[in-house]
C-alpha atoms as a PDB file:
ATOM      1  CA  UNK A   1      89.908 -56.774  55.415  1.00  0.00           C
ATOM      2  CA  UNK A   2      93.882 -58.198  54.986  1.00  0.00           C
ATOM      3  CA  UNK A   3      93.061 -60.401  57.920  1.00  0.00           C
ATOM      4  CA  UNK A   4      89.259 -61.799  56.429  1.00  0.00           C
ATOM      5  CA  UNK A   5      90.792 -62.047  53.179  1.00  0.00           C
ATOM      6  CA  UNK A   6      94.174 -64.110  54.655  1.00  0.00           C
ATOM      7  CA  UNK A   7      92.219 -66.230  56.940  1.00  0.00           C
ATOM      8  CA  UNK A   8      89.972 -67.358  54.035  1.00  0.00           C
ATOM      9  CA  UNK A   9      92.856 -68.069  51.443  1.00  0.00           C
ATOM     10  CA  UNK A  10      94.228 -70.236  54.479  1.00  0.00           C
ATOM     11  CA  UNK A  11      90.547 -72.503  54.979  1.00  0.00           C
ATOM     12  CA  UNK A  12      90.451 -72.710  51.224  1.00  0.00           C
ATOM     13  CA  UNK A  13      94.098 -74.351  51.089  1.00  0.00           C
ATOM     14  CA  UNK A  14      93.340 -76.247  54.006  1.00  0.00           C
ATOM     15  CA  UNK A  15      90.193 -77.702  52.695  1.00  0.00           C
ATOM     16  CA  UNK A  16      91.694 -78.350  49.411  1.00  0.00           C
ATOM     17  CA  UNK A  17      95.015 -80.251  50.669  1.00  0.00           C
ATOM     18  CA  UNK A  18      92.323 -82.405  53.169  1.00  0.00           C
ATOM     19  CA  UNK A  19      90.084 -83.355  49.885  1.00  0.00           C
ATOM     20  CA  UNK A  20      92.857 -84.111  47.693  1.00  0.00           C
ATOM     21  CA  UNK A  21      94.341 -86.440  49.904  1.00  0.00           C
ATOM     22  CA  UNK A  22      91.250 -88.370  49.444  1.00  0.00           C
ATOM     23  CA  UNK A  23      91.941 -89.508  46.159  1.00  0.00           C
ATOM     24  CA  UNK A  24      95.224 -90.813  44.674  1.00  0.00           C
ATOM     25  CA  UNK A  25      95.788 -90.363  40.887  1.00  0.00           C
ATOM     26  CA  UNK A  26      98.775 -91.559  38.500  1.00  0.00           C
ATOM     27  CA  UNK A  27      98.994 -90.924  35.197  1.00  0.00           C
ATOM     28  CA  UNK A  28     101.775 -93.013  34.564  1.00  0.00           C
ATOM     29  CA  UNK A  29     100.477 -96.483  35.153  1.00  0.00           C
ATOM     30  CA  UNK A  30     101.302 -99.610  33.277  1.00  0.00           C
ATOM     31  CA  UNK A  31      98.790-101.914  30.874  1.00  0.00           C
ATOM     32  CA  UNK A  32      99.184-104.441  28.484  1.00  0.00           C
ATOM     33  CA  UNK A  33      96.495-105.907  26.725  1.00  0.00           C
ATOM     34  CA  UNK A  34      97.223-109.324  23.892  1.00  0.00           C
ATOM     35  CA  UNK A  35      94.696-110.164  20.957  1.00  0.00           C
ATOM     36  CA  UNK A  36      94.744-111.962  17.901  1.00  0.00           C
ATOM     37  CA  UNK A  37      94.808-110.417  14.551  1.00  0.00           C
ATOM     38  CA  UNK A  38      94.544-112.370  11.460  1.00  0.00           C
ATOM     39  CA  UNK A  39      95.186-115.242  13.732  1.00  0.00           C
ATOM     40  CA  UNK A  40      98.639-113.834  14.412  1.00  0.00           C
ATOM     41  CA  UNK A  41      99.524-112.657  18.665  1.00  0.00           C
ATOM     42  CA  UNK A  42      99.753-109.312  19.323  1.00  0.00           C
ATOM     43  CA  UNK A  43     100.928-107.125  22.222  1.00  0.00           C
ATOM     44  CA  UNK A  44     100.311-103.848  22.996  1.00  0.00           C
ATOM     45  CA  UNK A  45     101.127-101.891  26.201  1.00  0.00           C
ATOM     46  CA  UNK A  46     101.118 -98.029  27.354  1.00  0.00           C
ATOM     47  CA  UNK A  47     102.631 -96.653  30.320  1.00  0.00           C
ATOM     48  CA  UNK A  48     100.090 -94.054  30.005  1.00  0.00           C
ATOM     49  CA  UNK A  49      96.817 -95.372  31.962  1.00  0.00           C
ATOM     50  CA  UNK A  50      95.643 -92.793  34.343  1.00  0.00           C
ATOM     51  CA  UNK A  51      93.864 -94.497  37.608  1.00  0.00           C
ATOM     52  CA  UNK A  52      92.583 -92.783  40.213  1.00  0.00           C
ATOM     53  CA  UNK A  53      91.323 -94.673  43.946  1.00  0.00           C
ATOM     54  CA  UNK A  54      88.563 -92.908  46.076  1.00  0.00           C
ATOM     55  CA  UNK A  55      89.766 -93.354  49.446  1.00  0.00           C
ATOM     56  CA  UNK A  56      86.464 -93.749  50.887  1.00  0.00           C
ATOM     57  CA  UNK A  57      84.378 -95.346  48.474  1.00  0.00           C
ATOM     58  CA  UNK A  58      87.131 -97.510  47.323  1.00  0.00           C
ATOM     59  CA  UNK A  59      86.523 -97.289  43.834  1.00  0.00           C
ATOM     60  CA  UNK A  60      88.791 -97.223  41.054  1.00  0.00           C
ATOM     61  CA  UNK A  61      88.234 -95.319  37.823  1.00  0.00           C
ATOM     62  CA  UNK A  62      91.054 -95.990  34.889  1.00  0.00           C
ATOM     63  CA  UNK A  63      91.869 -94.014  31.905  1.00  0.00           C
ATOM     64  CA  UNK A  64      93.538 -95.221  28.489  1.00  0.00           C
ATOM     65  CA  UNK A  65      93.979 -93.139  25.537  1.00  0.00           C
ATOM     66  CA  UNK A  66      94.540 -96.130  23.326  1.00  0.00           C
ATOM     67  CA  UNK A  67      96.378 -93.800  21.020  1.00  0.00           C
ATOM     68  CA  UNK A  68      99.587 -94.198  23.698  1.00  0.00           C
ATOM     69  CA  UNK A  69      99.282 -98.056  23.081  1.00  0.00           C
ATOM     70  CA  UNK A  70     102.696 -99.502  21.098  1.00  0.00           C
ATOM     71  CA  UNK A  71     102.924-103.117  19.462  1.00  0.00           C
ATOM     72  CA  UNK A  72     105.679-104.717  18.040  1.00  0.00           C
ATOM     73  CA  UNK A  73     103.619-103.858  14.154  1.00  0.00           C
ATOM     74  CA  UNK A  74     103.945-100.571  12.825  1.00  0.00           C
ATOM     75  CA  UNK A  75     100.914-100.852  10.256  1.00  0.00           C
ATOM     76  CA  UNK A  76      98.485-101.527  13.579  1.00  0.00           C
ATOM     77  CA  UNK A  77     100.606 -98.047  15.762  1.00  0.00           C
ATOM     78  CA  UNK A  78      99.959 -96.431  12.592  1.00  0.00           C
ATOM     79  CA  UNK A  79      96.045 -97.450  12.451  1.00  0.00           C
ATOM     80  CA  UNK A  80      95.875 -96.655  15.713  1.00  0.00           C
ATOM     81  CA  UNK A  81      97.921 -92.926  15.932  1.00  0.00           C
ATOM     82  CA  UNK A  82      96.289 -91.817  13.113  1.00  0.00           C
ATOM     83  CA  UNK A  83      92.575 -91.974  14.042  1.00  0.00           C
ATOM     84  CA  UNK A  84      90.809 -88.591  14.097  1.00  0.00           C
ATOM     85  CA  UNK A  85      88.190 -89.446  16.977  1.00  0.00           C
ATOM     86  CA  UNK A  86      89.400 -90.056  20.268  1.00  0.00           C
ATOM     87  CA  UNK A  87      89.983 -93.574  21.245  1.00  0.00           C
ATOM     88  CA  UNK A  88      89.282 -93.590  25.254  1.00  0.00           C
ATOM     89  CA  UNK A  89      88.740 -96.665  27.014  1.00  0.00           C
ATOM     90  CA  UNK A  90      87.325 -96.344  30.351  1.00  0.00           C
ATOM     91  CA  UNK A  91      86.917 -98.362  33.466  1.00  0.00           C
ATOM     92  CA  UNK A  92      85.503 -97.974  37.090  1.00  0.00           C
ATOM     93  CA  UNK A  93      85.095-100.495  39.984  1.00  0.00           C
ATOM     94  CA  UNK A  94      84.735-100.831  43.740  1.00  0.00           C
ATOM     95  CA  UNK A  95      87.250-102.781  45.587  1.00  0.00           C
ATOM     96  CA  UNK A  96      85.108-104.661  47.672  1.00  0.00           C
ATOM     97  CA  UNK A  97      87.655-104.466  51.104  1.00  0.00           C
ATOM     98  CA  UNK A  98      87.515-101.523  53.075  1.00  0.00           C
ATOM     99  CA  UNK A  99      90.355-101.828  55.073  1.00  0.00           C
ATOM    100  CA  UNK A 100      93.285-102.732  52.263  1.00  0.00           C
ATOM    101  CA  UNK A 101      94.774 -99.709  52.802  1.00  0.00           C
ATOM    102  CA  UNK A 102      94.896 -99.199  56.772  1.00  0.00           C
ATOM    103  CA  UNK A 103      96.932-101.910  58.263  1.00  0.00           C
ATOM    104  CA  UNK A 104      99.108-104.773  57.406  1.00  0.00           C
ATOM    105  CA  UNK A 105      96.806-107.753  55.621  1.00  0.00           C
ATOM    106  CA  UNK A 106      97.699-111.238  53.549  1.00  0.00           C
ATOM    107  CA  UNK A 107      96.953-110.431  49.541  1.00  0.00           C
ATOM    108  CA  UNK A 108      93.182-110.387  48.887  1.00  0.00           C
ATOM    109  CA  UNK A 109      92.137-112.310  45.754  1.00  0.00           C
ATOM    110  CA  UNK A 110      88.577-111.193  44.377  1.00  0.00           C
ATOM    111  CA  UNK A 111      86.228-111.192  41.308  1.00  0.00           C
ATOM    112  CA  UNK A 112      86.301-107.283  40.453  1.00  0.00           C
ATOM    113  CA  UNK A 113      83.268-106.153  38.747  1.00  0.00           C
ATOM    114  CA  UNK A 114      84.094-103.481  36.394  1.00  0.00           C
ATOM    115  CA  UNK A 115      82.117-101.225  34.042  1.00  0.00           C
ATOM    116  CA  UNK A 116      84.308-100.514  30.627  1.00  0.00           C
ATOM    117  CA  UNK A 117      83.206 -97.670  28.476  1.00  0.00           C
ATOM    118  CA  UNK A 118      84.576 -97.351  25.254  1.00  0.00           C
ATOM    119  CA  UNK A 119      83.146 -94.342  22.775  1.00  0.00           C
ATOM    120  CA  UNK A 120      80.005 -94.162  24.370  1.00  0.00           C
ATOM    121  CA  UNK A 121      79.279 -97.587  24.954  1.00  0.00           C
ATOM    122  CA  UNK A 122      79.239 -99.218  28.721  1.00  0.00           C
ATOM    123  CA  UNK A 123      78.804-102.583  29.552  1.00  0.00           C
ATOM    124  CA  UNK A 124      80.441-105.128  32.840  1.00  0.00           C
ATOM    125  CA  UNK A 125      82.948-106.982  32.731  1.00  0.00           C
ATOM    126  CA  UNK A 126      84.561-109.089  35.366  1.00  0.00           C
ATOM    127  CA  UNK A 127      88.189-109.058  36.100  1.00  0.00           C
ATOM    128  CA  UNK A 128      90.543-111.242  38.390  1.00  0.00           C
ATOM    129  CA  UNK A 129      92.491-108.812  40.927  1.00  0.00           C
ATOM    130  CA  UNK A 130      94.598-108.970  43.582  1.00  0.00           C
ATOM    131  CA  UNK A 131      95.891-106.717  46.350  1.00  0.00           C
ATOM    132  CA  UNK A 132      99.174-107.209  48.044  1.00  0.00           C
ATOM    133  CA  UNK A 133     100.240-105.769  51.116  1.00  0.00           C
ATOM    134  CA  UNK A 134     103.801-104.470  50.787  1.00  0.00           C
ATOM    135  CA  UNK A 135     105.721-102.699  53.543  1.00  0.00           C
ATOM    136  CA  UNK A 136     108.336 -99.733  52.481  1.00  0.00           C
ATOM    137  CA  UNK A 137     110.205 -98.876  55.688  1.00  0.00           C
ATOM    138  CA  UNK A 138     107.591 -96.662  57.871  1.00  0.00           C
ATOM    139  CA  UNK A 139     105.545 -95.878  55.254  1.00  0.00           C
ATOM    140  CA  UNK A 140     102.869 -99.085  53.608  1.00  0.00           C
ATOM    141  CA  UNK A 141     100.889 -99.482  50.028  1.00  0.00           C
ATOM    142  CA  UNK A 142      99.695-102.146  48.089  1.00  0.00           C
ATOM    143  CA  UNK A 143      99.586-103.459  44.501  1.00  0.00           C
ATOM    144  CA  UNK A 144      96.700-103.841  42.809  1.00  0.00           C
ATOM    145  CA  UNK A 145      97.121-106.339  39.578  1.00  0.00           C
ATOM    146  CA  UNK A 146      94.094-107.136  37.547  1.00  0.00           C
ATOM    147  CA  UNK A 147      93.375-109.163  34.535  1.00  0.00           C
ATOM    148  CA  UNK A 148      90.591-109.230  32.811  1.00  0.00           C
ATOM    149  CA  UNK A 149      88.763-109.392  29.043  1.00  0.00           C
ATOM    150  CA  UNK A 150      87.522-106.644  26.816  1.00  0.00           C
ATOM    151  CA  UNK A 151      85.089-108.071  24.668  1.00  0.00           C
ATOM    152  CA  UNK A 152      85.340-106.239  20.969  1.00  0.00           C
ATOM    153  CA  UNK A 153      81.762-106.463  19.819  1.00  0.00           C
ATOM    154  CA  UNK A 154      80.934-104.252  22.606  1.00  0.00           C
ATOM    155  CA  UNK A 155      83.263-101.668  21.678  1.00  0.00           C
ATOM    156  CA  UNK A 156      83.025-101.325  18.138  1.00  0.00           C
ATOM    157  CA  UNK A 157      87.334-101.656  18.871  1.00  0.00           C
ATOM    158  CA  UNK A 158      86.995-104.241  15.632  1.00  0.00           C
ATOM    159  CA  UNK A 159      86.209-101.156  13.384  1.00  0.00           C
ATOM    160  CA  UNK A 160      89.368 -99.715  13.962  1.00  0.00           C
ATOM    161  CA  UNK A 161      91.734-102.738  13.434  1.00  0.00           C
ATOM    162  CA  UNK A 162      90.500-105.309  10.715  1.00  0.00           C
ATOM    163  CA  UNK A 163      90.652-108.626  11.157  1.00  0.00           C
ATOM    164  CA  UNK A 164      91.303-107.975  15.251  1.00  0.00           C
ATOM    165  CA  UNK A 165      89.815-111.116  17.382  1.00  0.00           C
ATOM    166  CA  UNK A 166      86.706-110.923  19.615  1.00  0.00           C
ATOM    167  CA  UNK A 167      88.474-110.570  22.660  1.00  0.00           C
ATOM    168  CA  UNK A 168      91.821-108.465  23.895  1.00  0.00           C
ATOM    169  CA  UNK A 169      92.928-109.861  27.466  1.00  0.00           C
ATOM    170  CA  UNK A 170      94.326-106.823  29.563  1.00  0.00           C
ATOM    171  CA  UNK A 171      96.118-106.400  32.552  1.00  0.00           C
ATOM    172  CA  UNK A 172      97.624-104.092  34.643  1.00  0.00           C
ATOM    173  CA  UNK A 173      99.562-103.659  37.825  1.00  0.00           C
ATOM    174  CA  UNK A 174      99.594-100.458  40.085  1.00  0.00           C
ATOM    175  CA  UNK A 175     100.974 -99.185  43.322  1.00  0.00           C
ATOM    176  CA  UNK A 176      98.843 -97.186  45.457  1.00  0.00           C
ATOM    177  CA  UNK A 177     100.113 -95.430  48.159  1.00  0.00           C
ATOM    178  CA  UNK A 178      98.547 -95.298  52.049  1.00  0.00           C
ATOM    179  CA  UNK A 179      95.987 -92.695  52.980  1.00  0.00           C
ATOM    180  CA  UNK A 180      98.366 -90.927  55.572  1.00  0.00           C
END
C-alpha cells in the first residue's frame, strides 16, 4: 500500500511540475496608464499587474487591481484607495506568433486585439505591441511592451474619478521567460 500510495504522490508531482511549466505568471509587472482630469495630465502606475502567458495557446491574460495604482495627486490615491467595491481591470489576448518563444527572431511588431473587462463590462480594444528577442547567456526571453487605450465610457472608470477624460492611454512592458 506504501509503494501504491508513493508511486501516486510521485505522478501527481510530476504531472503538476509538467502543467505548471505551461504557463508563466508574475505578479509583479509594471503599468502606467496617463489621462486627463479637469484638463490637467495625470500619471498613474502600479508595479502590481499580474500577467500570465499560456504557452500553447499564446494568450495573455492581465490583472490590475487599480487600487495599487499611485499618481503624483493625493485627492485622486485617496478616491481611488478608498472605494468599497473592487476596482479590477482585466485583459486577455492571443499573441498571434507561435514561435516567439522557441528560437532567436528580429522584434515582431503587431496590432494586439485585446478584450478589457472592467466590473462586469467587456468590450475590444486594440493595442500596439511588440516582442523583442533578448538573449541572457544560455538561457533566452523576450519583452513584450504594449500600448494601448482604455476607453472610459465603457468602463463606467468616469464614476469613480470626476471630471476624468474619455480615454486613459496604458502601457506596459514585461519579460517572459523561455518555455525550457
Amino acid at each position: 500500500m506504501k509503494t501504491k500510495l508513493l508511486t501516486f504522490t510521485v505522478i501527481l508531482i510530476t504531472f503538476c511540475e509538467v502543467m505548471a511549466q505551461k504557463i508563466y505568471k508574475t505578479n509583479d509587472g509594471h503599468i502606467e496608464m496617463m489621462t486627463l482630469v479637469d484638463g490637467k495630465i495625470i500619471k498613474a502606475e502600479s508595479h502590481n499587474l499580474s500577467l500570465y502567458l499560456d504557452y500553447d495557446s499564446k494568450v495573455v491574460k492581465g490583472v490590475l487591481d487599480l487600487k495599487t495604482l499611485v499618481t503624483d495627486v493625493s485627492d485622486i490615491n485617496t478616491i481611488i484607495q478608498e472605494r468599497e467595491d473592487p476596482l479590477i481591470l482585466q485583459f486577455r489576448g492571443a499573441i498571434p506568433s507561435v514561435d516567439f518563444l522557441s528560437k532567436r527572431h528580429d522584434p515582431i511588431s503587431f496590432n494586439w486585439l485585446v478584450d478589457v473587462t472592467y466590473q462586469g463590462k467587456t468590450y475590444k480594444s486594440q493595442f500596439k505591441a511588440t516582442i523583442t528577442h533578448i538573449e541572457q547567456g544560455v538561457s533566452m526571453s523576450c519583452l513584450i511592451s504594449a500600448t494601448g487605450q482604455v476607453l472610459v465610457s465603457k468602463t463606467g472608470l468616469d464614476s469613480v474619478i470626476e471630471g476624468l477624460d474619455k480615454i486613459i492611454e496604458v502601457q506596459f512592458y514585461q519579460l517572459i521567460l523561455k518555455l525550457e
